[in-house]
C-alpha atoms as a PDB file:
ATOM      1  CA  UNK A   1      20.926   1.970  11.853  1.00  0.00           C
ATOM      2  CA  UNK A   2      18.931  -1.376  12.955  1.00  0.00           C
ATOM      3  CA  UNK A   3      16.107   0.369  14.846  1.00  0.00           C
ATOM      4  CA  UNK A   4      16.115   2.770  11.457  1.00  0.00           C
ATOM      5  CA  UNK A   5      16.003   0.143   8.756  1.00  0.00           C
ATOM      6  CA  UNK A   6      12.055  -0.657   9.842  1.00  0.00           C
ATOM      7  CA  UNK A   7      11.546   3.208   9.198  1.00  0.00           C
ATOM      8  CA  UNK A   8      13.304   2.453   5.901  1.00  0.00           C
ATOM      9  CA  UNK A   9      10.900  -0.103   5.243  1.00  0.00           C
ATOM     10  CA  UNK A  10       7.914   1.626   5.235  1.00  0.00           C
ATOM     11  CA  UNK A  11       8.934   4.301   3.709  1.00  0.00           C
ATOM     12  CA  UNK A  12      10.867   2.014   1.079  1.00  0.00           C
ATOM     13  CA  UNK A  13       7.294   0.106   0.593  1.00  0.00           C
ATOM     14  CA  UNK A  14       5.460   3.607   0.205  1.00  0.00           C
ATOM     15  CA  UNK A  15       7.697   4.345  -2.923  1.00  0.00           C
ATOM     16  CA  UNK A  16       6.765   1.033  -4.377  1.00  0.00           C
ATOM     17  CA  UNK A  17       3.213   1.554  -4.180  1.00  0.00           C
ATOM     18  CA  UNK A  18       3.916   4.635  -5.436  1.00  0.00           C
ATOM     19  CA  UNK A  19       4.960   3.466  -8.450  1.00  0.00           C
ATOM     20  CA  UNK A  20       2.785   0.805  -9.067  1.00  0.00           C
ATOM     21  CA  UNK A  21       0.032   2.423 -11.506  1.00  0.00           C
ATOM     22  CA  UNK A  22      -3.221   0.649  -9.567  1.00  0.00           C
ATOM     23  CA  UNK A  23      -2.352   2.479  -6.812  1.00  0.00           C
ATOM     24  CA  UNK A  24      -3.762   5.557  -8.524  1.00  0.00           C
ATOM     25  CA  UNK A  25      -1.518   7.717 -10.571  1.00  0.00           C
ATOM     26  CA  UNK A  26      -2.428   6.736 -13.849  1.00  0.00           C
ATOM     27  CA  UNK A  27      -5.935   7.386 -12.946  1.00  0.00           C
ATOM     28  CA  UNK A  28      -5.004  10.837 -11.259  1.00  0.00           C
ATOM     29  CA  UNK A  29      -3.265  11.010 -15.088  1.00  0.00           C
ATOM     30  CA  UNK A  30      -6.763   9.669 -16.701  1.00  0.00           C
ATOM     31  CA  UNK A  31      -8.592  12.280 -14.413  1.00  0.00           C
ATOM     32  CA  UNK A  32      -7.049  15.093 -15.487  1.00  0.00           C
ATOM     33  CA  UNK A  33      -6.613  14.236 -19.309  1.00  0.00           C
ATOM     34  CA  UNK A  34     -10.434  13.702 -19.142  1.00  0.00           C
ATOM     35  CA  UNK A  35     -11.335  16.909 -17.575  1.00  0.00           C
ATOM     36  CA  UNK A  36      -8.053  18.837 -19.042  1.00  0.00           C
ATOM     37  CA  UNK A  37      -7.351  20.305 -16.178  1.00  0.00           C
ATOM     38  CA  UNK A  38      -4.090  19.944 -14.148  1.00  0.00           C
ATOM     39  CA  UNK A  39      -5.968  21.646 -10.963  1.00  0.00           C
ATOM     40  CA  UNK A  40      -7.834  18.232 -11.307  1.00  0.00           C
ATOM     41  CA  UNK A  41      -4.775  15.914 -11.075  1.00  0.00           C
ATOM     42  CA  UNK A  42      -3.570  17.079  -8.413  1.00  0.00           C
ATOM     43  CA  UNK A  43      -6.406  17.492  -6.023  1.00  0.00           C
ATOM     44  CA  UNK A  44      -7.417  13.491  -7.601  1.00  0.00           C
ATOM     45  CA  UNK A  45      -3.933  12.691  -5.607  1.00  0.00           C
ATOM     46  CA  UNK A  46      -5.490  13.403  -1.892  1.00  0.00           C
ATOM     47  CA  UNK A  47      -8.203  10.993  -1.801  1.00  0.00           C
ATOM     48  CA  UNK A  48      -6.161   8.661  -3.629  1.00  0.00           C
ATOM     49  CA  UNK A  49      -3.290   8.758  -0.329  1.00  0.00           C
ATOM     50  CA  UNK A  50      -6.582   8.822   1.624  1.00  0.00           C
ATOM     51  CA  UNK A  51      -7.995   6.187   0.388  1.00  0.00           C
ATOM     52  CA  UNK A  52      -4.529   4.090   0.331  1.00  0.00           C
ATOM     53  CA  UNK A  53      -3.929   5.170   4.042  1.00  0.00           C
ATOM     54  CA  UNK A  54      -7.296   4.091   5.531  1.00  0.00           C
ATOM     55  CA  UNK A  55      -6.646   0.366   3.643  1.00  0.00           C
ATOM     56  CA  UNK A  56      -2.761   0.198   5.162  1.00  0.00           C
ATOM     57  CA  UNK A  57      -4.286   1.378   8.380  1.00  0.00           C
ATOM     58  CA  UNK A  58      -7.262  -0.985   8.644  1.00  0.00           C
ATOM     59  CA  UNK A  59      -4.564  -4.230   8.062  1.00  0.00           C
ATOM     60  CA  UNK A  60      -2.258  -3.165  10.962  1.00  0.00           C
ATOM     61  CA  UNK A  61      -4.940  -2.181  13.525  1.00  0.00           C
ATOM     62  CA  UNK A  62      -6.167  -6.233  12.841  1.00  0.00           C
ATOM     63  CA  UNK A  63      -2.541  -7.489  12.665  1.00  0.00           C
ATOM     64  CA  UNK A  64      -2.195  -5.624  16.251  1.00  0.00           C
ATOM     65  CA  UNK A  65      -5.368  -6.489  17.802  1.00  0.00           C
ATOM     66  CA  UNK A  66      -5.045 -10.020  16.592  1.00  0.00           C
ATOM     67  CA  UNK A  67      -1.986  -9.710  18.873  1.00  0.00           C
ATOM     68  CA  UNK A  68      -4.033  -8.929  21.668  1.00  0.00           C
ATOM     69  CA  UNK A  69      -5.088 -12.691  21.925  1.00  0.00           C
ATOM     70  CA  UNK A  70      -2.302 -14.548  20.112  1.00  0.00           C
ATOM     71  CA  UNK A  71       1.599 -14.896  21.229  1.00  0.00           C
ATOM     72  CA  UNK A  72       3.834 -13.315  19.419  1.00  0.00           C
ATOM     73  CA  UNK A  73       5.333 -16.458  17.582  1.00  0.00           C
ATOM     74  CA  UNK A  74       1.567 -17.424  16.677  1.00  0.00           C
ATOM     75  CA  UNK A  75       0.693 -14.126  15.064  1.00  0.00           C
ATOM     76  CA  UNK A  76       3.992 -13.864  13.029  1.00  0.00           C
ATOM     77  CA  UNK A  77       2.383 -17.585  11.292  1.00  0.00           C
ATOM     78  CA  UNK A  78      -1.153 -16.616  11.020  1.00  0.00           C
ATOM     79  CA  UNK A  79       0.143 -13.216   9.698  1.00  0.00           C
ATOM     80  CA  UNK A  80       2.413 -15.223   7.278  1.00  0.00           C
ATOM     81  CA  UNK A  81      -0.587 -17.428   5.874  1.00  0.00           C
ATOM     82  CA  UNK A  82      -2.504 -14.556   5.632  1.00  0.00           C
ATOM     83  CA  UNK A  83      -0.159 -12.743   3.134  1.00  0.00           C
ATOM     84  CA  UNK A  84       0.616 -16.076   1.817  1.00  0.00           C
ATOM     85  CA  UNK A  85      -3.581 -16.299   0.930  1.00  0.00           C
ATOM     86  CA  UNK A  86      -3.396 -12.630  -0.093  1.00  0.00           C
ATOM     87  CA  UNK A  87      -0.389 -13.835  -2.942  1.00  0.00           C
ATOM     88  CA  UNK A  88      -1.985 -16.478  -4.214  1.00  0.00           C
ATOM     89  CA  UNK A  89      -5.587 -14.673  -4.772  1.00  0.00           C
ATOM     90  CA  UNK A  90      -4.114 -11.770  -6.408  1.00  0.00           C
ATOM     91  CA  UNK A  91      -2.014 -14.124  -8.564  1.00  0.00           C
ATOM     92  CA  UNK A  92      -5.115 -16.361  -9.589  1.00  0.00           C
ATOM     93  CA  UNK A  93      -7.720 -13.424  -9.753  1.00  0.00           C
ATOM     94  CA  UNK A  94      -5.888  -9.753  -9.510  1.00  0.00           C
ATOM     95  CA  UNK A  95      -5.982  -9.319 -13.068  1.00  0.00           C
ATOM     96  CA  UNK A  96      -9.435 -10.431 -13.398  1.00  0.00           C
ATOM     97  CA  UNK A  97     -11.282  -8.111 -10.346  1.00  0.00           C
ATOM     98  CA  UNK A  98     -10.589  -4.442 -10.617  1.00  0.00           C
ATOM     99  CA  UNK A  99     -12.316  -1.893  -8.991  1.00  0.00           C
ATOM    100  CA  UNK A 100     -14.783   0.233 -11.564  1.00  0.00           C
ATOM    101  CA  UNK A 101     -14.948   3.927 -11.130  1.00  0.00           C
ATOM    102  CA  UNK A 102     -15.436   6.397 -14.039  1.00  0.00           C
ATOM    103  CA  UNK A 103     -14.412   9.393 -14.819  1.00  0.00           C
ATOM    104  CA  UNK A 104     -17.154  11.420 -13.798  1.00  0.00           C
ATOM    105  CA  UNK A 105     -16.297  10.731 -10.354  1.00  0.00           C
ATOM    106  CA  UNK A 106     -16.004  12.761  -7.488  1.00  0.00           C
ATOM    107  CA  UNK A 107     -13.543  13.084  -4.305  1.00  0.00           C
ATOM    108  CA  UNK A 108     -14.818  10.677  -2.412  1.00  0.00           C
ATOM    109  CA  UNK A 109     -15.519   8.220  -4.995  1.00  0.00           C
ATOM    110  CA  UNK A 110     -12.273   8.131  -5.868  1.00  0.00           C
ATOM    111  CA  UNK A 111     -11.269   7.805  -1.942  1.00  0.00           C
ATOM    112  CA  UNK A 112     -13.457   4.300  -2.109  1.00  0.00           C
ATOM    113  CA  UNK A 113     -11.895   3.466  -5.331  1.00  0.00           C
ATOM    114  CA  UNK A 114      -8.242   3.943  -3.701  1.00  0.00           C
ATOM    115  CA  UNK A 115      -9.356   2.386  -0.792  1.00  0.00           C
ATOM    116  CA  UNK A 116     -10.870  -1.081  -2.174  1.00  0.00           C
ATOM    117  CA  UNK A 117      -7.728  -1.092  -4.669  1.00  0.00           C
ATOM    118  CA  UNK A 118      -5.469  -0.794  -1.797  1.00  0.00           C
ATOM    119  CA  UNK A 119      -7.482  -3.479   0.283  1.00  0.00           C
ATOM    120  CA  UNK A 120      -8.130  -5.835  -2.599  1.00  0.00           C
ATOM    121  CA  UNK A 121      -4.128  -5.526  -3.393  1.00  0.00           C
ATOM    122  CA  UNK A 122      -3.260  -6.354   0.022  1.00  0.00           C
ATOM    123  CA  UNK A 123      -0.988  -3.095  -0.078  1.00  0.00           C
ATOM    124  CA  UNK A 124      -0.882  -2.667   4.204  1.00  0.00           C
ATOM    125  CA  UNK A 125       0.011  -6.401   4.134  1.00  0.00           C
ATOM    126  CA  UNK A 126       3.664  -5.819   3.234  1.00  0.00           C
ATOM    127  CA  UNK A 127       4.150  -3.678   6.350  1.00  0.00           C
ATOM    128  CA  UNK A 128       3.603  -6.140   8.827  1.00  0.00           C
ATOM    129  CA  UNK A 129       7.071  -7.128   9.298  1.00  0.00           C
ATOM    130  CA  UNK A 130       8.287  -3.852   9.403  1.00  0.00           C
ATOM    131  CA  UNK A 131       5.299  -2.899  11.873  1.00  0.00           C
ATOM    132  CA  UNK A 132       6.151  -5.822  13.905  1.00  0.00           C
ATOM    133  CA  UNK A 133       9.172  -4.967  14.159  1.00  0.00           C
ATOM    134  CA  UNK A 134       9.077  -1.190  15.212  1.00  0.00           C
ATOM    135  CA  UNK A 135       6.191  -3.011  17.508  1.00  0.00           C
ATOM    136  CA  UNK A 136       8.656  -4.823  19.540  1.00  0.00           C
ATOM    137  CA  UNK A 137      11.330  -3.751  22.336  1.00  0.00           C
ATOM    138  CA  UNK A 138      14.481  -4.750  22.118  1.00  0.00           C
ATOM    139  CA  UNK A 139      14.117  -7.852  24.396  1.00  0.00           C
ATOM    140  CA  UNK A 140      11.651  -8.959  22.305  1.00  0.00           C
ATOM    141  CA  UNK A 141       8.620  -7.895  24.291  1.00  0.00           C
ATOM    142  CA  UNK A 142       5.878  -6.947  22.348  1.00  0.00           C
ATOM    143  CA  UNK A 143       4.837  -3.220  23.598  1.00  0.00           C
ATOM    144  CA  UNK A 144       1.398  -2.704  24.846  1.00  0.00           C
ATOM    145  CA  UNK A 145      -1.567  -2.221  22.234  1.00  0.00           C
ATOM    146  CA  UNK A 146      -1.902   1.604  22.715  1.00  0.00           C
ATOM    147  CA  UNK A 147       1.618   1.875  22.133  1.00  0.00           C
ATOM    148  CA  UNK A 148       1.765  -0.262  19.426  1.00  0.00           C
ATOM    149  CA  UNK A 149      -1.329   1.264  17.488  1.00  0.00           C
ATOM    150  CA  UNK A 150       0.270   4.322  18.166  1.00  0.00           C
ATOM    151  CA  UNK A 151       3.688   2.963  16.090  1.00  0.00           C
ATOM    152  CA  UNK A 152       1.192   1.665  13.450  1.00  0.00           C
ATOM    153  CA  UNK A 153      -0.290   4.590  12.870  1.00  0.00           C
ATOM    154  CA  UNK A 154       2.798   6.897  12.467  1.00  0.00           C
ATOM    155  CA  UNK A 155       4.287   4.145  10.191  1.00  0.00           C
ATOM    156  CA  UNK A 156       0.997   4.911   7.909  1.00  0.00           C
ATOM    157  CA  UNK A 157       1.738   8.697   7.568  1.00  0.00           C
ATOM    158  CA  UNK A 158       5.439   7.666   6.808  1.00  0.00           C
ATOM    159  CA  UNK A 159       4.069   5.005   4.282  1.00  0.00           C
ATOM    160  CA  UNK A 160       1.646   7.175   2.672  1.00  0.00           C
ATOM    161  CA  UNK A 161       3.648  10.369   2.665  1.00  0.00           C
ATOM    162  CA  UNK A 162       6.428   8.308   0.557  1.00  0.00           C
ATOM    163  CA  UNK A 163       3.540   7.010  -1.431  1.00  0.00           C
ATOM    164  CA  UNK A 164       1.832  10.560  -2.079  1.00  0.00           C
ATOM    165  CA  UNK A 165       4.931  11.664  -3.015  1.00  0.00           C
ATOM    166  CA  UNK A 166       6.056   9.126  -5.592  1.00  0.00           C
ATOM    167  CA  UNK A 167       2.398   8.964  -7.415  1.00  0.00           C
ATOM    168  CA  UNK A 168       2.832  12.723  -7.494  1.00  0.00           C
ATOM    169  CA  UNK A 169       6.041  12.652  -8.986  1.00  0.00           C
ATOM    170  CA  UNK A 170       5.148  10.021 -11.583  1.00  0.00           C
ATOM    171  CA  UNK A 171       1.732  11.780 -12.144  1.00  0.00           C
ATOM    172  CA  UNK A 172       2.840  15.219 -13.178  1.00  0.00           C
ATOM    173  CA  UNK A 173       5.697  13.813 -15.389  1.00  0.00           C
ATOM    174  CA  UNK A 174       3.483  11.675 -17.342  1.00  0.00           C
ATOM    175  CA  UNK A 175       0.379  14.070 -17.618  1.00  0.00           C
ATOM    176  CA  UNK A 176       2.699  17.173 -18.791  1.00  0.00           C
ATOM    177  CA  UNK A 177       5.574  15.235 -20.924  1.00  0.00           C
ATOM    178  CA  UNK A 178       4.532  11.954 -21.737  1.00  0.00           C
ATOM    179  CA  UNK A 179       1.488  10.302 -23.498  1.00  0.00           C
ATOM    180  CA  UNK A 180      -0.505   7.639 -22.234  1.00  0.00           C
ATOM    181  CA  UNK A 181       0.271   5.757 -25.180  1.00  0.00           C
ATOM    182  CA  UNK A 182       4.037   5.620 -24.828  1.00  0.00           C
ATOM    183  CA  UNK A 183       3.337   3.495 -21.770  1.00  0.00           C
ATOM    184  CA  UNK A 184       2.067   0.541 -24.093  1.00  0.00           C
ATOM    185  CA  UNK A 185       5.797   0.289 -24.957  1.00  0.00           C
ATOM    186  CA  UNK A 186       7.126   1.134 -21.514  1.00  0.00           C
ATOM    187  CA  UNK A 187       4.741  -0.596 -19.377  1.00  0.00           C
ATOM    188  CA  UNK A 188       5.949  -3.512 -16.459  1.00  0.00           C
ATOM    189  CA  UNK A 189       3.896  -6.277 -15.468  1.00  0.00           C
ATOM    190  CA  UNK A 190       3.340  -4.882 -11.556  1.00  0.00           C
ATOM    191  CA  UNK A 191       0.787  -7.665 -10.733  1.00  0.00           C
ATOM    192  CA  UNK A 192       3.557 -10.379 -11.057  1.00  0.00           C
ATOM    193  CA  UNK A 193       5.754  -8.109  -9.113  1.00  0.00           C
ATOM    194  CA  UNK A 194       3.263  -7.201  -6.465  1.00  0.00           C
ATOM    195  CA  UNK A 195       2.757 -10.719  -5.772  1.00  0.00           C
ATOM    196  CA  UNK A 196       6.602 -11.576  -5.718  1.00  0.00           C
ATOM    197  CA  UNK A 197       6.502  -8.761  -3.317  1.00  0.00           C
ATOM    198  CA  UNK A 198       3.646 -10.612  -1.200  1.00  0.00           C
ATOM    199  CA  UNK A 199       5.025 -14.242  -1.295  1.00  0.00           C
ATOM    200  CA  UNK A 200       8.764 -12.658   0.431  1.00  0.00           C
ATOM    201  CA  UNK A 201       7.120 -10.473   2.587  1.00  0.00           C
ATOM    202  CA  UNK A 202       4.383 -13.604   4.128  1.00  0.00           C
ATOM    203  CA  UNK A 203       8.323 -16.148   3.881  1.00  0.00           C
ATOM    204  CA  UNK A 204       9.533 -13.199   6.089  1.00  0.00           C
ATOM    205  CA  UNK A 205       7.276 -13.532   8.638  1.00  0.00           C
ATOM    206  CA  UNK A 206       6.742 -17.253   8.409  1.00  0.00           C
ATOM    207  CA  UNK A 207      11.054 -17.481   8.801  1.00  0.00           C
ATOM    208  CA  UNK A 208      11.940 -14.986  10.717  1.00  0.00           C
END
């Protein structure tokens, strides 16, 4: 069950982002309320978990080369401050900075758009302990950087299959029985829980 819970993790963390509407479902939702068509939801939600995966991906291949030339004590604190940084920016200016794409765009402008929203939001950030983790033998011996990129990458399709899933979920539900404007009433304040959910994950790796 220990060597699972990483697994759980990531796949845990893919359902949150999942949910979280800048991740790209309510624009999927936008997309195909726009152009009426559900054929153009659902195709919106591949370049979205493209997008998302090539951000996650593009964190842990620089959390794991950064291992290359730092021990393993030394990259859980710079990893830590780095999340830490990522917190406080997106709690100063995450509401402020959002990535503008219309609606007349295509596949892979909405790829970019996922992609910088993912990056901007520091969404592959929260996997670094679990990536760590699943990136370490049991003696506590880092494994070697093919290995571990390897491990990195098959935690992304994990993440982002969770992910794809959720915003899939959520998408069709709201697009065929919902209206947008019911979500005025419904609607959570994600940024301050995506940066509660950077400030324990960067304390993680700082404490653990």
């Amino acid at each position: 069950m220990t060597a699972l819970l990483p697994w759980l993790t990531v796949a845990g963390l893919g359902a949150f982002h999942g949910i979280n509407p800048a991740m790209g479902w309510l624009f999927a939702v936008a997309l195909g309320l726009h152009r009426r068509s559900r054929r153009v939801l659902w195709l919106s939600l591949l370049p979205i978990a493209i997008g998302h995966a090539a951000a996650v991906a593009a964190m842990l291949v620089l959390i794991v080369t950064l291992g290359l030339v730092l021990d393993f004590a030394m990259l859980k604190v710079v990893g830590g401050l780095l999340i830490l940084g990522l917190a406080a920016q997106h709690a100063i200016y995450g509401h402020r900075h959002r990535v503008n794409i219309g609606m007349q765009t295509g596949v892979t402008g909405l790829g970019i758009w996922s992609f910088m929203m993912a990056t901007s939001h520091g969404a592959g950030a929260m996997l670094v302990p679990a990536v760590l983790a699943l990136c370490v033998a049991d003696g506590g011996t880092p494994f070697p950087a093919g290995t571990s990129i390897s491990v990195s990458l098959g935690a992304v399709a994990l993440h982002t299959g969770a992910m794809l899933a959720v915003t899939g979920i959520i998408a069709a539900v709201v697009f065929e029985w919902l209206d947008l404007s019911l979500l005025r009433t419904m609607w959570i304040n994600f940024d301050v829980l995506w940066t509660m959910a950077l400030v324990i994950t960067g304390f993680i790796l700082l404490l653990a």
